[in-house]
N, C-alpha and C. Protein backbone atom coordinates (compact mmCIF):
# COMPACT_ATOMS: atom_id res chain seq x y z
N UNK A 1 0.86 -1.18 0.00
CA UNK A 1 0.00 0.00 0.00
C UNK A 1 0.90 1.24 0.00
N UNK A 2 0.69 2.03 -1.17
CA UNK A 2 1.05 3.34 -0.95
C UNK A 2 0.97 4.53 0.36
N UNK A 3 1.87 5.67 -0.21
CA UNK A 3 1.81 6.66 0.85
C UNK A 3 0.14 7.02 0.72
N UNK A 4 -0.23 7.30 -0.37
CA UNK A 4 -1.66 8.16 -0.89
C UNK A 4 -2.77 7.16 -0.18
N UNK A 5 -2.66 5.77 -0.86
CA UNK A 5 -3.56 4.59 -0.35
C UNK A 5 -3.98 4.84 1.45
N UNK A 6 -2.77 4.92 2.17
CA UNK A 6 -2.72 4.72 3.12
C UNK A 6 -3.23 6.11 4.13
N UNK A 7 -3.40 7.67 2.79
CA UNK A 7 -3.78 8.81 3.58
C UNK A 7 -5.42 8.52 3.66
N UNK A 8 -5.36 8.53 1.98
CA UNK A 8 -7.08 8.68 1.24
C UNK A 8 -7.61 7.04 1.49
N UNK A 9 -7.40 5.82 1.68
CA UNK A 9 -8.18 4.38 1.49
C UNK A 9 -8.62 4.17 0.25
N UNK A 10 -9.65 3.66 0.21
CA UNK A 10 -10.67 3.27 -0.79
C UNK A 10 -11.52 4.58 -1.06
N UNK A 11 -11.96 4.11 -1.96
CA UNK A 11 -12.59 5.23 -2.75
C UNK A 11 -14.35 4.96 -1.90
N UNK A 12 -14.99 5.93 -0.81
CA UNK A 12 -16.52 5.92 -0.78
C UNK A 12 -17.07 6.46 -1.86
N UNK A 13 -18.58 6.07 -1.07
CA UNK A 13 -19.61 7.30 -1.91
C UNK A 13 -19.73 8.48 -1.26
N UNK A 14 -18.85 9.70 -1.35
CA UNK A 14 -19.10 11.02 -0.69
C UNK A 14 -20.67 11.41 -0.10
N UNK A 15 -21.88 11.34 -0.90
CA UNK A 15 -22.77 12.18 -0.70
C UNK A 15 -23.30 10.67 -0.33
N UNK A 16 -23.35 9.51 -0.24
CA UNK A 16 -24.06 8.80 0.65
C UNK A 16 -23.50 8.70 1.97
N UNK A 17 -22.66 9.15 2.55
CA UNK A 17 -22.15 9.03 3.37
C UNK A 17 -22.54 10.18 4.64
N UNK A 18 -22.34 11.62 3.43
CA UNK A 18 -22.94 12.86 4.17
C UNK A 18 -24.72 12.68 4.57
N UNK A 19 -25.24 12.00 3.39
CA UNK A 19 -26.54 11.67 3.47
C UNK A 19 -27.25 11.09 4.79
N UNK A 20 -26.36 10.04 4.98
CA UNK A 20 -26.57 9.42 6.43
C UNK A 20 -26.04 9.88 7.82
N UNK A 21 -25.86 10.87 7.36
CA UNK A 21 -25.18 11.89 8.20
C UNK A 21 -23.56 11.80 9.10
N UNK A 22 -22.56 11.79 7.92
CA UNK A 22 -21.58 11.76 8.07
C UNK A 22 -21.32 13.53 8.97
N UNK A 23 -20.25 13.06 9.73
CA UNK A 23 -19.78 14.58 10.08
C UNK A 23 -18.04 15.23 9.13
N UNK A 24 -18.60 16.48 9.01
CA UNK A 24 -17.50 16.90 8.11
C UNK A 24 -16.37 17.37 8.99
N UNK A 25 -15.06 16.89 9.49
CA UNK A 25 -14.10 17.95 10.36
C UNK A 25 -12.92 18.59 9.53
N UNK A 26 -13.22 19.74 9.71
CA UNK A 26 -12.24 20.47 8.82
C UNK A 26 -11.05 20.59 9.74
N UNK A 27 -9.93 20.04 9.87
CA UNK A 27 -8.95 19.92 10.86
C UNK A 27 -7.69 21.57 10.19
N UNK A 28 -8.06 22.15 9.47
CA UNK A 28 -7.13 23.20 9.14
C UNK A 28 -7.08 24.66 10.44
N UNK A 29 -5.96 24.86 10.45
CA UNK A 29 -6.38 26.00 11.43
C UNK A 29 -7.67 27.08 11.33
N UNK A 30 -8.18 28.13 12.62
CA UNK A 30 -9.11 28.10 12.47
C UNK A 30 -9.25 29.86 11.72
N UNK A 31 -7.81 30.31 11.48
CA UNK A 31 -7.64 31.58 10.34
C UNK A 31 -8.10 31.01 8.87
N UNK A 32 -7.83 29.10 8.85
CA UNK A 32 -8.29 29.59 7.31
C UNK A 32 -9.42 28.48 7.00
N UNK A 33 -9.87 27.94 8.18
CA UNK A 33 -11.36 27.65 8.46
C UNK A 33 -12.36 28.96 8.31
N UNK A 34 -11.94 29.97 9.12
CA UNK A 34 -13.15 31.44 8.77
C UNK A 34 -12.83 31.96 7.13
N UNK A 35 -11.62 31.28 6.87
CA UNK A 35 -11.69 32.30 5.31
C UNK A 35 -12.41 31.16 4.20
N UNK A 36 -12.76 30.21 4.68
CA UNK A 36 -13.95 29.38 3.89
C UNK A 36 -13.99 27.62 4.39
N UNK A 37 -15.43 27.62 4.42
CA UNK A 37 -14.90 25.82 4.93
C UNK A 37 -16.41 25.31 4.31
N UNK A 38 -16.66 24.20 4.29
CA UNK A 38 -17.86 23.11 3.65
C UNK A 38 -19.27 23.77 4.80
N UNK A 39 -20.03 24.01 4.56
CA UNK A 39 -21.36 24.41 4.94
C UNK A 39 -21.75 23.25 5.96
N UNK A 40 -21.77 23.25 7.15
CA UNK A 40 -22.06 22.16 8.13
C UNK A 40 -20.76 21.59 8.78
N UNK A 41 -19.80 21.64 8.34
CA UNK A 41 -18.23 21.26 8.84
C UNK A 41 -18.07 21.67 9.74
N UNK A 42 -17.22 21.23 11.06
CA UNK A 42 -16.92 21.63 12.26
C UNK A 42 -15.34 21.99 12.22
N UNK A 43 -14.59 22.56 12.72
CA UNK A 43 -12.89 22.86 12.77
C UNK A 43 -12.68 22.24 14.20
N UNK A 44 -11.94 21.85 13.83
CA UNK A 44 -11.04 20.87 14.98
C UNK A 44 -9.43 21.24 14.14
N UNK A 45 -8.91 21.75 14.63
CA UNK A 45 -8.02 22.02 14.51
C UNK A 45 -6.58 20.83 14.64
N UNK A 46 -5.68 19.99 13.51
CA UNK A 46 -5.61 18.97 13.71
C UNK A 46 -4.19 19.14 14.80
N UNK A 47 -3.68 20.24 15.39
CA UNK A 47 -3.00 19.88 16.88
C UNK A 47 -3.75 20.05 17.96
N UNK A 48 -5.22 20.00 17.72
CA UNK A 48 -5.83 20.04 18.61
C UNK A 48 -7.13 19.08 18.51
N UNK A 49 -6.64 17.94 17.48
CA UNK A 49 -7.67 16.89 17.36
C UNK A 49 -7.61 15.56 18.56
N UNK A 50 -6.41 15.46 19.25
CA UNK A 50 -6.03 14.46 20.24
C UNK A 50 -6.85 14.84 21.47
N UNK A 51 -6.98 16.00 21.85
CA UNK A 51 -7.57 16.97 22.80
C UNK A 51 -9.11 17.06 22.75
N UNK A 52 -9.66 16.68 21.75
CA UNK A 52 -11.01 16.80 21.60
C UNK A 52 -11.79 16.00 21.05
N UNK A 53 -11.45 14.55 21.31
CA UNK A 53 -11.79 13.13 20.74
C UNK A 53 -13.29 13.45 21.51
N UNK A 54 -13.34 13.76 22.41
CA UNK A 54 -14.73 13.43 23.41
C UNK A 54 -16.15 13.93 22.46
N UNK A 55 -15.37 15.13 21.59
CA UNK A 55 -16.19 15.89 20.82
C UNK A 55 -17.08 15.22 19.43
N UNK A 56 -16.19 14.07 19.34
CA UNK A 56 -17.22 13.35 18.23
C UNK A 56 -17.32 12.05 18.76
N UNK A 57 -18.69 11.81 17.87
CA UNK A 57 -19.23 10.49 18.07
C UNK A 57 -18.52 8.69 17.41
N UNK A 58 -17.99 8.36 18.72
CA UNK A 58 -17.21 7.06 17.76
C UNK A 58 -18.53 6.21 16.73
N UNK A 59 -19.86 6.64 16.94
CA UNK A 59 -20.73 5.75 15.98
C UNK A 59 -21.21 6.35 14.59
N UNK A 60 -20.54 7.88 14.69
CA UNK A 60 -21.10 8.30 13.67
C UNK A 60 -19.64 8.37 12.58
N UNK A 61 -19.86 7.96 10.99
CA UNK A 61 -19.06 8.22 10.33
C UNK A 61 -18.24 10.29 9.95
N UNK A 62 -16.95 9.71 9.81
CA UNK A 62 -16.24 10.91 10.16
C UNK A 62 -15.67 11.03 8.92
N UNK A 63 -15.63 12.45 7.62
CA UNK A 63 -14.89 12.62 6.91
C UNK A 63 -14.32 13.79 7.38
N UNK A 64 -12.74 13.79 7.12
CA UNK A 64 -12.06 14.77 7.71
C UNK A 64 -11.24 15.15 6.22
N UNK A 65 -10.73 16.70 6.26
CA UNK A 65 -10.33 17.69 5.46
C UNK A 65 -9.52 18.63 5.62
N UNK A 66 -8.74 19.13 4.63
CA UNK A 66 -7.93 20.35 5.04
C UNK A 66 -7.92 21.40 3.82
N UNK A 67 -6.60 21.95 3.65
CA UNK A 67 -6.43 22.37 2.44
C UNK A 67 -6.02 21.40 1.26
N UNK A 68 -5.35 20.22 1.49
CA UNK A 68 -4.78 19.64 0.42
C UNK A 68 -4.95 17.65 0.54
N UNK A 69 -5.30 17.76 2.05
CA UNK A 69 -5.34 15.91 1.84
C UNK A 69 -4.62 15.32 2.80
N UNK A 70 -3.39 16.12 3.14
CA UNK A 70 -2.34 15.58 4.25
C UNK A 70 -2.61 15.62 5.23
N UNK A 71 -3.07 16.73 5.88
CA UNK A 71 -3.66 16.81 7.15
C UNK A 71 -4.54 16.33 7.36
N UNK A 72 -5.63 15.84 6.94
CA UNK A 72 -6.84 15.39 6.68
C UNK A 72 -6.39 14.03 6.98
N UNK A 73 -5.15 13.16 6.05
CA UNK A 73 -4.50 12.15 6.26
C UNK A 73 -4.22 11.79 7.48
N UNK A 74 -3.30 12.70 8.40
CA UNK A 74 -3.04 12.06 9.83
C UNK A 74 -4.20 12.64 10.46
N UNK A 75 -5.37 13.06 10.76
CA UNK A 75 -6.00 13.26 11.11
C UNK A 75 -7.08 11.49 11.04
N UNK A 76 -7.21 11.19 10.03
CA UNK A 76 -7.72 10.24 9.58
C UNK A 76 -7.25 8.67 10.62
N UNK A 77 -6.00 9.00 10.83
CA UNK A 77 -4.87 7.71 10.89
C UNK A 77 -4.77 8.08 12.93
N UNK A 78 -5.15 9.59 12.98
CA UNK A 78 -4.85 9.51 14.43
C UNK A 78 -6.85 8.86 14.83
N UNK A 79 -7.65 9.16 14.13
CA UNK A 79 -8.74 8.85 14.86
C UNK A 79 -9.07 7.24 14.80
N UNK A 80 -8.57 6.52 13.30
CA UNK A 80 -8.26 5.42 13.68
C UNK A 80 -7.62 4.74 14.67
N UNK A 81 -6.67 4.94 15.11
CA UNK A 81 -5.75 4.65 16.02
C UNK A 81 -6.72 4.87 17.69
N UNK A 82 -7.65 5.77 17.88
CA UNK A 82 -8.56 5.82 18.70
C UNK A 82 -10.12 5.46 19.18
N UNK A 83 -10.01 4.69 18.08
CA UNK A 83 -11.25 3.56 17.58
C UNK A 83 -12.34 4.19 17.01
N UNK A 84 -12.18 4.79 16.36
CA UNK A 84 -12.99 5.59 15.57
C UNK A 84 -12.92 4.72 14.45
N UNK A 85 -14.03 4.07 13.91
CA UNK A 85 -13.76 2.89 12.82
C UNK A 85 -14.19 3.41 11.28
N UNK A 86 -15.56 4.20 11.42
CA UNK A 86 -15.76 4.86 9.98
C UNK A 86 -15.28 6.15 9.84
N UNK A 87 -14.32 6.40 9.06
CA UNK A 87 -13.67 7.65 8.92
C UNK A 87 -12.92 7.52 7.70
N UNK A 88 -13.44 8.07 6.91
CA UNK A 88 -12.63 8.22 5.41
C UNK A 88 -11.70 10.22 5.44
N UNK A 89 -10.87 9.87 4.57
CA UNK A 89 -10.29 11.02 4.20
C UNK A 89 -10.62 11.74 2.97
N UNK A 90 -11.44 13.15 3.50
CA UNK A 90 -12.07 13.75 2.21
C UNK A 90 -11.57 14.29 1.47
N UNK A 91 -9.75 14.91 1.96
CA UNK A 91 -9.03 15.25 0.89
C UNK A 91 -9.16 16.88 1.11
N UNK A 92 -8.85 18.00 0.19
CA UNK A 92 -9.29 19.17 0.25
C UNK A 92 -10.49 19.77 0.72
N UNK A 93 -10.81 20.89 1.36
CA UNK A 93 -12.40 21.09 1.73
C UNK A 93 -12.60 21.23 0.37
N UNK A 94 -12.00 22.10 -0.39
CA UNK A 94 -13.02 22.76 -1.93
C UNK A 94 -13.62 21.38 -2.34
N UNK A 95 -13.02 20.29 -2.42
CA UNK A 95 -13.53 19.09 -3.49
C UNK A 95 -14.88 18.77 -2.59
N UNK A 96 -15.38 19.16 -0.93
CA UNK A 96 -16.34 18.51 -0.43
C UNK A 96 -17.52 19.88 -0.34
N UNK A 97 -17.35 20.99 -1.01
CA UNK A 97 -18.32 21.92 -1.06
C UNK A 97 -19.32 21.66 -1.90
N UNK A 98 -19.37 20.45 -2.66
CA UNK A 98 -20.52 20.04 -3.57
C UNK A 98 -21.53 19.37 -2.89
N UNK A 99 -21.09 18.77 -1.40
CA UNK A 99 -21.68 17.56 -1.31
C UNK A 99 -22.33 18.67 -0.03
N UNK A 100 -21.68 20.01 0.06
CA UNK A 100 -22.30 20.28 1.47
C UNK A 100 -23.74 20.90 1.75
N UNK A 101 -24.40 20.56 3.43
CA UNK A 101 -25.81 21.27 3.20
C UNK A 101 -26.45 21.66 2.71
């Protein structure tokens, strides 16, 4: 498995996922969370995603985001690691503003 494989996984269905009410975490800081983020997305800031596990639901599916995919990546890999089992990596916010609210 690749570096990419191992940020992004398998490929979901984005908007069935939001449908069933996936939560969106925009893990980018929160200067460029206010300068635009996905309509319904929460900021968790990802040095401050270890700190605020309590804040999401381990039953509800989790797509997480940034500016480019990477952060979004260990973000992805730290909530796994905390038993957070459905959690895909959404990659950039811009690519998840289609699917939002």
């Amino acid at each position: 498995m690749g570096i990419f494989s191992s940020l992004f996984g398998k490929k979901i269905d984005v908007q069935e996922w939001i449908t069933e009410g996936a939560l969106i975490v925009d893990v980018r800081s929160k200067g460029e969370y206010q300068g635009g983020h996905v309509k319904g997305s929460i900021n968790i800031p990802l040095d401050q995603l270890k700190s605020n596990l309590k804040k999401l639901d381990k039953s509800k599916a989790i797509i997480t985001c940034c500016a480019s995919g990477m952060r979004s990546g260990s973000a992805k890999m730290i909530l796994k690691s905390n038993g957070y089992e459905k959690v895909h990596n959404g990659g950039s916010w811009h690519s998840l503003r289609k699917y939002s609210k």
